[in-house]
PDB file of N, CA and C in Angstrom:
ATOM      1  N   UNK A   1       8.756 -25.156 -42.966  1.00  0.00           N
ATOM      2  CA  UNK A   1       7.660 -26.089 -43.076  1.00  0.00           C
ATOM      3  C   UNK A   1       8.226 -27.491 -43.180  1.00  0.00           C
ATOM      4  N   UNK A   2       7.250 -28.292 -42.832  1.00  0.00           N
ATOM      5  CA  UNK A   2       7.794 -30.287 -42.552  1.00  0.00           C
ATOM      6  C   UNK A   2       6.613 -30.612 -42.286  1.00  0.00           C
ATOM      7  N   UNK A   3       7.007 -31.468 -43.088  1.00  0.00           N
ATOM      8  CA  UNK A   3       5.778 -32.968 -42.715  1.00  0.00           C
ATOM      9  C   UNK A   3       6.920 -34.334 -42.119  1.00  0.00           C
ATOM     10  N   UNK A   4       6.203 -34.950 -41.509  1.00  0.00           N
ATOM     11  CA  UNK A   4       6.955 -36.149 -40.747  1.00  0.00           C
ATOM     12  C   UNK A   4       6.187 -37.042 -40.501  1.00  0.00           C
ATOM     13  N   UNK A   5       6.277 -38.122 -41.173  1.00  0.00           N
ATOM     14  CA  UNK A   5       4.986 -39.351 -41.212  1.00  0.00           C
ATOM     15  C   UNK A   5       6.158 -40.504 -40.352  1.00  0.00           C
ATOM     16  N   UNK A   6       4.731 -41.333 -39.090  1.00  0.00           N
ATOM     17  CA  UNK A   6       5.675 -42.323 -38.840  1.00  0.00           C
ATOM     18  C   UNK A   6       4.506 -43.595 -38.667  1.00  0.00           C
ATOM     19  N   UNK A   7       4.772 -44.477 -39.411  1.00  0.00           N
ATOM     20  CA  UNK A   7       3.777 -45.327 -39.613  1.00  0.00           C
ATOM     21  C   UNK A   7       3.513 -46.162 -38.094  1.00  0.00           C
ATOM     22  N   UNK A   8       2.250 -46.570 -37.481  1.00  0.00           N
ATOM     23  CA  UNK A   8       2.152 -47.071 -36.734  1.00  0.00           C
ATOM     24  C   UNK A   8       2.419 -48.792 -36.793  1.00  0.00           C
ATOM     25  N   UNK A   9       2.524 -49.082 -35.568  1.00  0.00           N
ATOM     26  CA  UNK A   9       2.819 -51.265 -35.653  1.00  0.00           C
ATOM     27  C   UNK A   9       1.646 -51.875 -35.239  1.00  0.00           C
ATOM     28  N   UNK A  10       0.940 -50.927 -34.287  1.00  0.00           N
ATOM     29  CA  UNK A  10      -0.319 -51.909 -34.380  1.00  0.00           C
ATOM     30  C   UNK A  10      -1.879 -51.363 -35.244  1.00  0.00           C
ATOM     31  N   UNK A  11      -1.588 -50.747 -36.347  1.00  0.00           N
ATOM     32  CA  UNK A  11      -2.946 -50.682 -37.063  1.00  0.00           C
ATOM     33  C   UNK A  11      -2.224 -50.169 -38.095  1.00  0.00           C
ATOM     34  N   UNK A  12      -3.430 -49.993 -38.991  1.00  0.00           N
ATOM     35  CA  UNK A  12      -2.101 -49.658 -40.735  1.00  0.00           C
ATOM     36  C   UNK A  12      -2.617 -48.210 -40.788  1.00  0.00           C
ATOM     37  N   UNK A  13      -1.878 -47.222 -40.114  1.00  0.00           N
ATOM     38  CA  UNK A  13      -1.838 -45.958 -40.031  1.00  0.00           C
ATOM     39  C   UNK A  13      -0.751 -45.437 -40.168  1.00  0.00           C
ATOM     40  N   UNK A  14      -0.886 -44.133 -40.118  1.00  0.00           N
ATOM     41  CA  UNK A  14       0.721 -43.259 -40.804  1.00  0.00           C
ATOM     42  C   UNK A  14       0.200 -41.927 -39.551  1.00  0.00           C
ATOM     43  N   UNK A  15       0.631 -41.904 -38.571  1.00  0.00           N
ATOM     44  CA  UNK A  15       1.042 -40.520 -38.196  1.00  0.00           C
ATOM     45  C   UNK A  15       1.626 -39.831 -38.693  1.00  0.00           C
ATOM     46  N   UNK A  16       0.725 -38.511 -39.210  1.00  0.00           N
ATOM     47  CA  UNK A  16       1.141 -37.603 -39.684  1.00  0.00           C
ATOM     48  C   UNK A  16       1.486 -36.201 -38.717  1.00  0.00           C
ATOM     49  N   UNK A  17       2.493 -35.419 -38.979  1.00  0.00           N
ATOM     50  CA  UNK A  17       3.241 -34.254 -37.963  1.00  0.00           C
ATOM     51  C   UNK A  17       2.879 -33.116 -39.156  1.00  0.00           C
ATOM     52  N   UNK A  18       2.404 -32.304 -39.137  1.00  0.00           N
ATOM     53  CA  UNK A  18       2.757 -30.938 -39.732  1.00  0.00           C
ATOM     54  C   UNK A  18       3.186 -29.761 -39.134  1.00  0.00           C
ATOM     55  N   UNK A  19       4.273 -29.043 -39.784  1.00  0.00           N
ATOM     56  CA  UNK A  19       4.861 -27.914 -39.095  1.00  0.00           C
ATOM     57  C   UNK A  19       4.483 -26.934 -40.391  1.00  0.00           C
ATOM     58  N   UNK A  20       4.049 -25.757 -39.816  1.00  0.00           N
ATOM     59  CA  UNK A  20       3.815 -24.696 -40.659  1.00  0.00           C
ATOM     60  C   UNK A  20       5.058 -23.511 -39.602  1.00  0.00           C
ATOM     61  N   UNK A  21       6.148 -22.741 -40.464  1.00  0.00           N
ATOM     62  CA  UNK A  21       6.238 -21.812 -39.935  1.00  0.00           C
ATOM     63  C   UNK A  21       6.499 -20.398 -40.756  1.00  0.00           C
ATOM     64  N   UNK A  22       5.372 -19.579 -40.288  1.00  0.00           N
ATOM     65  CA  UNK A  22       5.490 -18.358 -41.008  1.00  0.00           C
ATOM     66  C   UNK A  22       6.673 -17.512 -41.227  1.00  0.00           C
ATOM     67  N   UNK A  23       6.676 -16.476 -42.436  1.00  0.00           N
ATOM     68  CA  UNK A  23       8.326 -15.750 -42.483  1.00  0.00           C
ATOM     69  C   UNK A  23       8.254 -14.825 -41.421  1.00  0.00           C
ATOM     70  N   UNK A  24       7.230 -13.762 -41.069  1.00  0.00           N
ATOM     71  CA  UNK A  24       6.971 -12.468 -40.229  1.00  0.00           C
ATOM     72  C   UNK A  24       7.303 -12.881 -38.806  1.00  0.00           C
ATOM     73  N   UNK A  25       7.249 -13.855 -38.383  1.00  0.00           N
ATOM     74  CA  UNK A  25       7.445 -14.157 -36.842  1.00  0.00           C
ATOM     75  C   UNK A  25       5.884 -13.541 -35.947  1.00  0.00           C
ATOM     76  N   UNK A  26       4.870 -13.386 -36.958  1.00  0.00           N
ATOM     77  CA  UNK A  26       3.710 -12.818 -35.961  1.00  0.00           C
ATOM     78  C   UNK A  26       2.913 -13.704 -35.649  1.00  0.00           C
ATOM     79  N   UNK A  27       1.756 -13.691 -34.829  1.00  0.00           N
ATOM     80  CA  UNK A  27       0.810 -14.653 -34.258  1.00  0.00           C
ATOM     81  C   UNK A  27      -0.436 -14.801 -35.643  1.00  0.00           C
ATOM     82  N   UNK A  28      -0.702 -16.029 -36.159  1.00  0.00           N
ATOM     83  CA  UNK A  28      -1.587 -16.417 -37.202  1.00  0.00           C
ATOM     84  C   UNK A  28      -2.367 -17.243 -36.757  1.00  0.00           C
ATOM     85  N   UNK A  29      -3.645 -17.243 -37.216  1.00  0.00           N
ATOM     86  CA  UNK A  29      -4.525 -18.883 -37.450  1.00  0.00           C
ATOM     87  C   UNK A  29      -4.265 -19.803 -38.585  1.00  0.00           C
ATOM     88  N   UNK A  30      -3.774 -20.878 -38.204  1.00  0.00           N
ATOM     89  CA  UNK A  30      -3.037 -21.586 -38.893  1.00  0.00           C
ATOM     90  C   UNK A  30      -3.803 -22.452 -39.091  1.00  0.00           C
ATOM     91  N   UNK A  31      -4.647 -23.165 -40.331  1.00  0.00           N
ATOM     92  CA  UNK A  31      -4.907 -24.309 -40.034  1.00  0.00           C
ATOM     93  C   UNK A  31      -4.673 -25.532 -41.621  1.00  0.00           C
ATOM     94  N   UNK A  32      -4.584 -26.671 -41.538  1.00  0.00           N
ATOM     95  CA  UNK A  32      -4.487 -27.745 -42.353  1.00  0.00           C
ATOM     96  C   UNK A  32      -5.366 -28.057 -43.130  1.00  0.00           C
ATOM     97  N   UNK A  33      -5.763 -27.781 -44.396  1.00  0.00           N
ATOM     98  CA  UNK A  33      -6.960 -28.796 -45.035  1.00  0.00           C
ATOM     99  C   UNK A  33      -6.470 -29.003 -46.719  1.00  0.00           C
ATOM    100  N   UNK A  34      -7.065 -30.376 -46.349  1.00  0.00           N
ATOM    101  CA  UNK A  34      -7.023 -31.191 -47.419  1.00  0.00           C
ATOM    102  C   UNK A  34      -8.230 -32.253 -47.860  1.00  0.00           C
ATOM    103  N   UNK A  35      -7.949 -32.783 -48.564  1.00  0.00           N
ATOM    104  CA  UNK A  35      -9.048 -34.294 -48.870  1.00  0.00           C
ATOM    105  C   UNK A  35      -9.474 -34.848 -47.700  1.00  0.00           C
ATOM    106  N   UNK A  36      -8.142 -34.907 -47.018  1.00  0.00           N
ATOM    107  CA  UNK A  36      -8.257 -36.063 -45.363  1.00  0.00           C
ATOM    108  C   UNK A  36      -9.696 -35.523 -44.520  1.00  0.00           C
ATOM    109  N   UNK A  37     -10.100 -34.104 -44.264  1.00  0.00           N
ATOM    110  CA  UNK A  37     -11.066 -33.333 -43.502  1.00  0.00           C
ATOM    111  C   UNK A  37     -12.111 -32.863 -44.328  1.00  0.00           C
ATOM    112  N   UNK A  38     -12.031 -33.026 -45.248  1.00  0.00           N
ATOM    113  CA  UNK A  38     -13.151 -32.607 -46.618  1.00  0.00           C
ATOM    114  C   UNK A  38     -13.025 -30.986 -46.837  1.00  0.00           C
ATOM    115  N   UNK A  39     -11.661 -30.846 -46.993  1.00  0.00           N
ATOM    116  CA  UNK A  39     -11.223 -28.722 -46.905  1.00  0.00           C
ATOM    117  C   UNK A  39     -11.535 -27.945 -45.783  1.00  0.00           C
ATOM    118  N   UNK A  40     -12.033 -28.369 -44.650  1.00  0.00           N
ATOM    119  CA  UNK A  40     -12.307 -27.931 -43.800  1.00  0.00           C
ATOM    120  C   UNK A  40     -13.482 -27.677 -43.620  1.00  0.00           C
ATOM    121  N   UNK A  41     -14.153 -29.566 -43.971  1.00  0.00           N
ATOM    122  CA  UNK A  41     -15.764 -29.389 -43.063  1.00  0.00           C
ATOM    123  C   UNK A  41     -14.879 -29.968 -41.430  1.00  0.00           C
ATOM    124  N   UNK A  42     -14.145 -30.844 -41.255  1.00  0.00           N
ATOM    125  CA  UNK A  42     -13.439 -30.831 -39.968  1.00  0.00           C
ATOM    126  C   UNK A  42     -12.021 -30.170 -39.730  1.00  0.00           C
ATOM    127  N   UNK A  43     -12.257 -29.255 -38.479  1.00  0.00           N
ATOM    128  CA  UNK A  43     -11.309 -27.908 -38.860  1.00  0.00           C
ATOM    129  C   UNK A  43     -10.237 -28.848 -37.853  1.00  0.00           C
ATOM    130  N   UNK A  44      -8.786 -28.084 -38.719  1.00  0.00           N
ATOM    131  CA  UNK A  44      -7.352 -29.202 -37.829  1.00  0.00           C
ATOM    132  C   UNK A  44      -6.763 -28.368 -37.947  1.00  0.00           C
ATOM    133  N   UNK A  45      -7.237 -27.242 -37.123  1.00  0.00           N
ATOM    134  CA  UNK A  45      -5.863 -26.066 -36.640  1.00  0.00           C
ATOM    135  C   UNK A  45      -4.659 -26.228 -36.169  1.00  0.00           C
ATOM    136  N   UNK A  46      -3.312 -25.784 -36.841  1.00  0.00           N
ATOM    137  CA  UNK A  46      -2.217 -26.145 -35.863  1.00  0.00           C
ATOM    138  C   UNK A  46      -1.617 -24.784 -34.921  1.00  0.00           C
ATOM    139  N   UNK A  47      -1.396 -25.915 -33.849  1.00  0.00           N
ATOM    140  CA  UNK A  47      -0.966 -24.516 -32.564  1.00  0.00           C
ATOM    141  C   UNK A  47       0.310 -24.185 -32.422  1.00  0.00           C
ATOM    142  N   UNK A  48       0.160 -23.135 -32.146  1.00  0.00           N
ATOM    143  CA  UNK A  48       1.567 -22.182 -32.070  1.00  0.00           C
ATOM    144  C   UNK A  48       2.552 -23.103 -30.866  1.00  0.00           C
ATOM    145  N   UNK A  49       3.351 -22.874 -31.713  1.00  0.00           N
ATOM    146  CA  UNK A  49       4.676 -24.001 -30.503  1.00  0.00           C
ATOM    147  C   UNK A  49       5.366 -22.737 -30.004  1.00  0.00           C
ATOM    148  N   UNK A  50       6.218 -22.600 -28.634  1.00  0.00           N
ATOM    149  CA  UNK A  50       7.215 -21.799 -28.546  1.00  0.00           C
ATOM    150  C   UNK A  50       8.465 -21.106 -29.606  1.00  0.00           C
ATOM    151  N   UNK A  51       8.800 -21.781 -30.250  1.00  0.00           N
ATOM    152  CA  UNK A  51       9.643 -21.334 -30.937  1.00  0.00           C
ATOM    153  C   UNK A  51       8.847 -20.663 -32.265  1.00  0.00           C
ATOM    154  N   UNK A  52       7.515 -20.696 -32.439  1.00  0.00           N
ATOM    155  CA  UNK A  52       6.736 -19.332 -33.291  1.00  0.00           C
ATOM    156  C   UNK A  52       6.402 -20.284 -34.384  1.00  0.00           C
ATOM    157  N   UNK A  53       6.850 -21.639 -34.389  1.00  0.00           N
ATOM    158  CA  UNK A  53       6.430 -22.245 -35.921  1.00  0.00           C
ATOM    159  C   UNK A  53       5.077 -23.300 -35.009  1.00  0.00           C
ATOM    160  N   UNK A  54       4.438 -23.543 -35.834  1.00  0.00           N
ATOM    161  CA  UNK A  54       2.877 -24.326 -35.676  1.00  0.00           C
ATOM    162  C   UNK A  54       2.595 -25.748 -36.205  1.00  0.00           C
ATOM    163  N   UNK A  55       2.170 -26.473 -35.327  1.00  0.00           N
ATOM    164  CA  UNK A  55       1.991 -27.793 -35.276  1.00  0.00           C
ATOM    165  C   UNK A  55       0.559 -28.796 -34.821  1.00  0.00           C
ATOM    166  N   UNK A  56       0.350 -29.628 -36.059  1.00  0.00           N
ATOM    167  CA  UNK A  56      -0.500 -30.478 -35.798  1.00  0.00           C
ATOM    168  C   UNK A  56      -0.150 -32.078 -36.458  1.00  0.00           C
ATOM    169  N   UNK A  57      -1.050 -32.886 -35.667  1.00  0.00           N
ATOM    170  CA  UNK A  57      -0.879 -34.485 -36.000  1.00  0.00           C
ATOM    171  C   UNK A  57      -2.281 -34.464 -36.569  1.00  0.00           C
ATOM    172  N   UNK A  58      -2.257 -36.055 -36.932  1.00  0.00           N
ATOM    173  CA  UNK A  58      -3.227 -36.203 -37.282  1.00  0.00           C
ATOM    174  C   UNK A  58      -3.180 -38.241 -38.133  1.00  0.00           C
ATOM    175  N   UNK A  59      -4.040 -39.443 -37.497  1.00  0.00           N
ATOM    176  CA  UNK A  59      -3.611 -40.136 -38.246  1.00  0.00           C
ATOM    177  C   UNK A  59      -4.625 -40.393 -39.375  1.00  0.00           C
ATOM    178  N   UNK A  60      -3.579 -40.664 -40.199  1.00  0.00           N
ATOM    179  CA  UNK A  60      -4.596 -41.244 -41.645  1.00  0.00           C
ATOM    180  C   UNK A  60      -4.093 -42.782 -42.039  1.00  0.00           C
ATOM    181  N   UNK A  61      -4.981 -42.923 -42.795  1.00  0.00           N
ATOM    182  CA  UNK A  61      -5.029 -44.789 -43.594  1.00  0.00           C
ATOM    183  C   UNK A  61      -3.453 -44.846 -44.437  1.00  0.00           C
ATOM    184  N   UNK A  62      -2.598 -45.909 -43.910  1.00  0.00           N
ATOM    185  CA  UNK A  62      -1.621 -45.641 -44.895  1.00  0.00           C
ATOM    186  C   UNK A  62      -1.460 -46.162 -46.168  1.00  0.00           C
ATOM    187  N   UNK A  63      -0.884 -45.878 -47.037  1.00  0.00           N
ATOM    188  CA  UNK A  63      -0.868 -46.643 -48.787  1.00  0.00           C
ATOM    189  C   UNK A  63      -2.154 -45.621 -49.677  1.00  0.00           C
ATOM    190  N   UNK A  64      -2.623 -44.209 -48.567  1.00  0.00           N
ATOM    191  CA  UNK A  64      -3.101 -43.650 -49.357  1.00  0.00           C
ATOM    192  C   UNK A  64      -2.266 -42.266 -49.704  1.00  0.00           C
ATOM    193  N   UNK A  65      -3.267 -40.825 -50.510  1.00  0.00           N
ATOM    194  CA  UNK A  65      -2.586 -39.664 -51.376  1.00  0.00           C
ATOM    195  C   UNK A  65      -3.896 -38.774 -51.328  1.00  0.00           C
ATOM    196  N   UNK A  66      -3.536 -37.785 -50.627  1.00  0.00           N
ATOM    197  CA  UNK A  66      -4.259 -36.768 -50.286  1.00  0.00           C
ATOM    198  C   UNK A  66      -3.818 -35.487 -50.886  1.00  0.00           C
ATOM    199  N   UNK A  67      -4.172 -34.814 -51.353  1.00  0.00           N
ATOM    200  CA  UNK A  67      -3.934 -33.374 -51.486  1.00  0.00           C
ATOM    201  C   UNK A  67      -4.343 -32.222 -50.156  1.00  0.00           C
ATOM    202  N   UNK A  68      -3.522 -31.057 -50.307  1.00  0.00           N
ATOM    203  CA  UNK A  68      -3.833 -30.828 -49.066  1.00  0.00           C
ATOM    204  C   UNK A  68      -2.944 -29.052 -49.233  1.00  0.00           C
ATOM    205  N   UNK A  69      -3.231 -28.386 -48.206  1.00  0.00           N
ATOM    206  CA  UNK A  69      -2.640 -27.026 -48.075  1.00  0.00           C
ATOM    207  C   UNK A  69      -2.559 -25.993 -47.415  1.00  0.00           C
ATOM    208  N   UNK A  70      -2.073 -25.251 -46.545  1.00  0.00           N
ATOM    209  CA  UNK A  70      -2.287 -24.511 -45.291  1.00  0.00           C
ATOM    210  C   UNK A  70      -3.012 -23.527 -45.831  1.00  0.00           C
ATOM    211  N   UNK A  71      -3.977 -23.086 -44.796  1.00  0.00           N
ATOM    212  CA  UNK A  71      -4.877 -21.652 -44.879  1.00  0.00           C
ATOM    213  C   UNK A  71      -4.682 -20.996 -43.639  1.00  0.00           C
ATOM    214  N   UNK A  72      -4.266 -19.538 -43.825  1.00  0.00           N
ATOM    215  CA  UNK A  72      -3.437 -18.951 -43.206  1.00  0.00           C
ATOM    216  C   UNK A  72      -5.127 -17.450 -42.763  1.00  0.00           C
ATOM    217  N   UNK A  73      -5.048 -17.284 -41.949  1.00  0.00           N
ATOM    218  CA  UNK A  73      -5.458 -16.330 -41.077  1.00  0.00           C
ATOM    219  C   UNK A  73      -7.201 -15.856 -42.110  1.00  0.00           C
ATOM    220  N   UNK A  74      -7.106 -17.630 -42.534  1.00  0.00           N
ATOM    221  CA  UNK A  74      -8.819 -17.222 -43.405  1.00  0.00           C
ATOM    222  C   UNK A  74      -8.652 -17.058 -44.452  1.00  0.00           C
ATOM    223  N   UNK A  75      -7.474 -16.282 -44.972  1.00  0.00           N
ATOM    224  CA  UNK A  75      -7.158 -15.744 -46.346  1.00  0.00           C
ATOM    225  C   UNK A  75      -6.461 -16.046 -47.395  1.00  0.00           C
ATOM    226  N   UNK A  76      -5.361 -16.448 -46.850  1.00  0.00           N
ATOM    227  CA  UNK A  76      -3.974 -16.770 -47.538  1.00  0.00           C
ATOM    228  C   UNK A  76      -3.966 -18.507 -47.536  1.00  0.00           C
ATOM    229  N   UNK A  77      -3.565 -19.365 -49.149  1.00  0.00           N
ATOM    230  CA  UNK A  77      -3.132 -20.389 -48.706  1.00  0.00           C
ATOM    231  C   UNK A  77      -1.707 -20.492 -49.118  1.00  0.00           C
ATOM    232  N   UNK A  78      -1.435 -21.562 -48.340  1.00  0.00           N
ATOM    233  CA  UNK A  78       0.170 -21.821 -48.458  1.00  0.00           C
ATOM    234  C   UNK A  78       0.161 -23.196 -48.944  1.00  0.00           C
ATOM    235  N   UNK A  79       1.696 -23.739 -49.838  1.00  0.00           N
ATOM    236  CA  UNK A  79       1.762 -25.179 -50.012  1.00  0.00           C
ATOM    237  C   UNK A  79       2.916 -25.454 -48.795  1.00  0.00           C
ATOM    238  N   UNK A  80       3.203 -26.619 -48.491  1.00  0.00           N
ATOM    239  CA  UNK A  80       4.712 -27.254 -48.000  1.00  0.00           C
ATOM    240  C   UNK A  80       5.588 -27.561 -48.638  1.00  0.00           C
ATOM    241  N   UNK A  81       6.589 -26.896 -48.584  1.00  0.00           N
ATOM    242  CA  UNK A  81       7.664 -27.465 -49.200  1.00  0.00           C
ATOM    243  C   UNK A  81       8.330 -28.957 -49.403  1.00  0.00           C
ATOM    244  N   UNK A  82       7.364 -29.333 -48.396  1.00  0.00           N
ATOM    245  CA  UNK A  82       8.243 -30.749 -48.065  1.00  0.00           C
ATOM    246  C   UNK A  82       6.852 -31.794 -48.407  1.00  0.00           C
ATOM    247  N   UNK A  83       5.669 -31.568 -48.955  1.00  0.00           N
ATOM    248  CA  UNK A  83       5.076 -32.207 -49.870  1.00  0.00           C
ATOM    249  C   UNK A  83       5.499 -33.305 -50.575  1.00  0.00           C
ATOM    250  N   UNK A  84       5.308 -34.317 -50.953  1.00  0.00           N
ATOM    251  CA  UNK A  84       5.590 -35.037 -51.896  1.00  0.00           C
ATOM    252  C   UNK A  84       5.514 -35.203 -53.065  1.00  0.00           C
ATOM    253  N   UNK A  85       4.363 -33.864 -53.664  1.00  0.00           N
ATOM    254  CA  UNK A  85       4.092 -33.845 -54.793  1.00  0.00           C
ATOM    255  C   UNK A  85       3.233 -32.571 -54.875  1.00  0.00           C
ATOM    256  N   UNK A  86       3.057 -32.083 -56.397  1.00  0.00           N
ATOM    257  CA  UNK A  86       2.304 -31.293 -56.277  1.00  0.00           C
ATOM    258  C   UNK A  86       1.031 -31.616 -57.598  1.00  0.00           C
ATOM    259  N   UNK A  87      -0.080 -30.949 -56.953  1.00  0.00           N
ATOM    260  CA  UNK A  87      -0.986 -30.952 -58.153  1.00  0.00           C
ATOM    261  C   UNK A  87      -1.783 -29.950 -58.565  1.00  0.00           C
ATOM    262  N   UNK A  88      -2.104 -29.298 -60.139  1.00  0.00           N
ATOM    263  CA  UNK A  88      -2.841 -28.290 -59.837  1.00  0.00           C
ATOM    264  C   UNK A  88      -4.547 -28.507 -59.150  1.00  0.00           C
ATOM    265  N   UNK A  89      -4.556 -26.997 -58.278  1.00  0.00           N
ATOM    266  CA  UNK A  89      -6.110 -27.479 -57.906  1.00  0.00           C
ATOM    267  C   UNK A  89      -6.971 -26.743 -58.724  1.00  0.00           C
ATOM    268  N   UNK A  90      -7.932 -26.946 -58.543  1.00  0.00           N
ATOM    269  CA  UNK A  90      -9.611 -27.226 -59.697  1.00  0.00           C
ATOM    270  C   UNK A  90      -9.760 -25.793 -60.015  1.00  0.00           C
ATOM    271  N   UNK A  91      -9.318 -24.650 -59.163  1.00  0.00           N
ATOM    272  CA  UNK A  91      -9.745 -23.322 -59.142  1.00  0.00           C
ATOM    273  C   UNK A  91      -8.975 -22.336 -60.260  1.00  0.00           C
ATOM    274  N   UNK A  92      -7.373 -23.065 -60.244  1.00  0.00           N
ATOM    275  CA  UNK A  92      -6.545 -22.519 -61.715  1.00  0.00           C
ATOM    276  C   UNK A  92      -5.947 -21.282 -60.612  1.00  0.00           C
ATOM    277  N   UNK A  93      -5.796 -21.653 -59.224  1.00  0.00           N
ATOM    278  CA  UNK A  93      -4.961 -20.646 -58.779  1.00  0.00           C
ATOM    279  C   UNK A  93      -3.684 -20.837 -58.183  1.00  0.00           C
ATOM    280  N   UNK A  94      -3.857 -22.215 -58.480  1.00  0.00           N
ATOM    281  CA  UNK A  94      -2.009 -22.418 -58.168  1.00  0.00           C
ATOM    282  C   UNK A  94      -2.054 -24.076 -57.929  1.00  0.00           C
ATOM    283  N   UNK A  95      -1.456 -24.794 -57.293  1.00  0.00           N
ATOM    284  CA  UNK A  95      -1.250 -25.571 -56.963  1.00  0.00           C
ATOM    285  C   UNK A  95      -1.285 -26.686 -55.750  1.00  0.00           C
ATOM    286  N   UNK A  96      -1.858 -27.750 -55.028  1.00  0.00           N
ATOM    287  CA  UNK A  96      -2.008 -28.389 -54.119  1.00  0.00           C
ATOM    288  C   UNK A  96      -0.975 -29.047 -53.566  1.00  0.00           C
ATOM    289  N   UNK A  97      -0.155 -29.089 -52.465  1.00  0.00           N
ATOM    290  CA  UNK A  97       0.597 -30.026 -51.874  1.00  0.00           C
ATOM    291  C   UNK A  97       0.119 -31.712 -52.067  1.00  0.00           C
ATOM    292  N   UNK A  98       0.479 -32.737 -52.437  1.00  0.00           N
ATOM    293  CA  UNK A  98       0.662 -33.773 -52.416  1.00  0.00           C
ATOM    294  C   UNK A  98       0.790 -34.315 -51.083  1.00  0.00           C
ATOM    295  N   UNK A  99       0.073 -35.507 -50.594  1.00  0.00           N
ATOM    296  CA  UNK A  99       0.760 -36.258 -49.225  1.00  0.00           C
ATOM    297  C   UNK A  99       0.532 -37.463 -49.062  1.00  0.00           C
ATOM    298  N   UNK A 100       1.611 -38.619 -49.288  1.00  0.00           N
ATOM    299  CA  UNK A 100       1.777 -39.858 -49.539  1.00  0.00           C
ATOM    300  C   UNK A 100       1.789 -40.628 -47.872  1.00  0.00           C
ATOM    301  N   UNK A 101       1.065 -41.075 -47.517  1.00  0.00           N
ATOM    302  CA  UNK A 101       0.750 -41.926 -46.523  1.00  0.00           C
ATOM    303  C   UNK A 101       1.846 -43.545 -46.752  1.00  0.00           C
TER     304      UNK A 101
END
């Protein structure tokens, strides 16, 4: 898993990259939600790349902090390792990825 932010020059944005890649090597629905999409009232699936790990962009406002966390085949969520932070979420079942714009 990776996140890779690269701030834009002409507007104050942060391209954001997410890589999700599963341990099993099998085909998943992968998708991203956080604050940025409202948990997935706007769905930001990432697509399977050749090499089996999954990828999406996405730009956001920079100088902001989103929480955020993969949901895996509907069921399962995942954090990123490469988060910037973590926080617990509201439900008391674990924890939210952090993401610093």
């Amino acid at each position: 898993m990776s996140i890779t932010k690269k701030p834009l020059k002409v507007r104050p944005e942060c391209r954001v990259t997410f890589s999700y890649r599963p341990n099993d090597g099998e085909k998943h629905r992968v998708e991203v939600r956080g604050d940025f999409n409202g948990w997935g009232d706007e769905t930001l699936p990432l697509k399977r790349q050749r090499d089996g790990s999954y990828r999406t962009s996405v730009s956001l406002p920079q100088g902001s902090e989103y929480a955020f966390r993969y949901l895996i085949d509907e069921e399962r969520w995942d954090n990123d390792e490469a988060a910037d932070d973590y926080v617990p979420n509201p439900y008391g079942t674990g924890d939210n990825g952090v993401l610093r714009t």
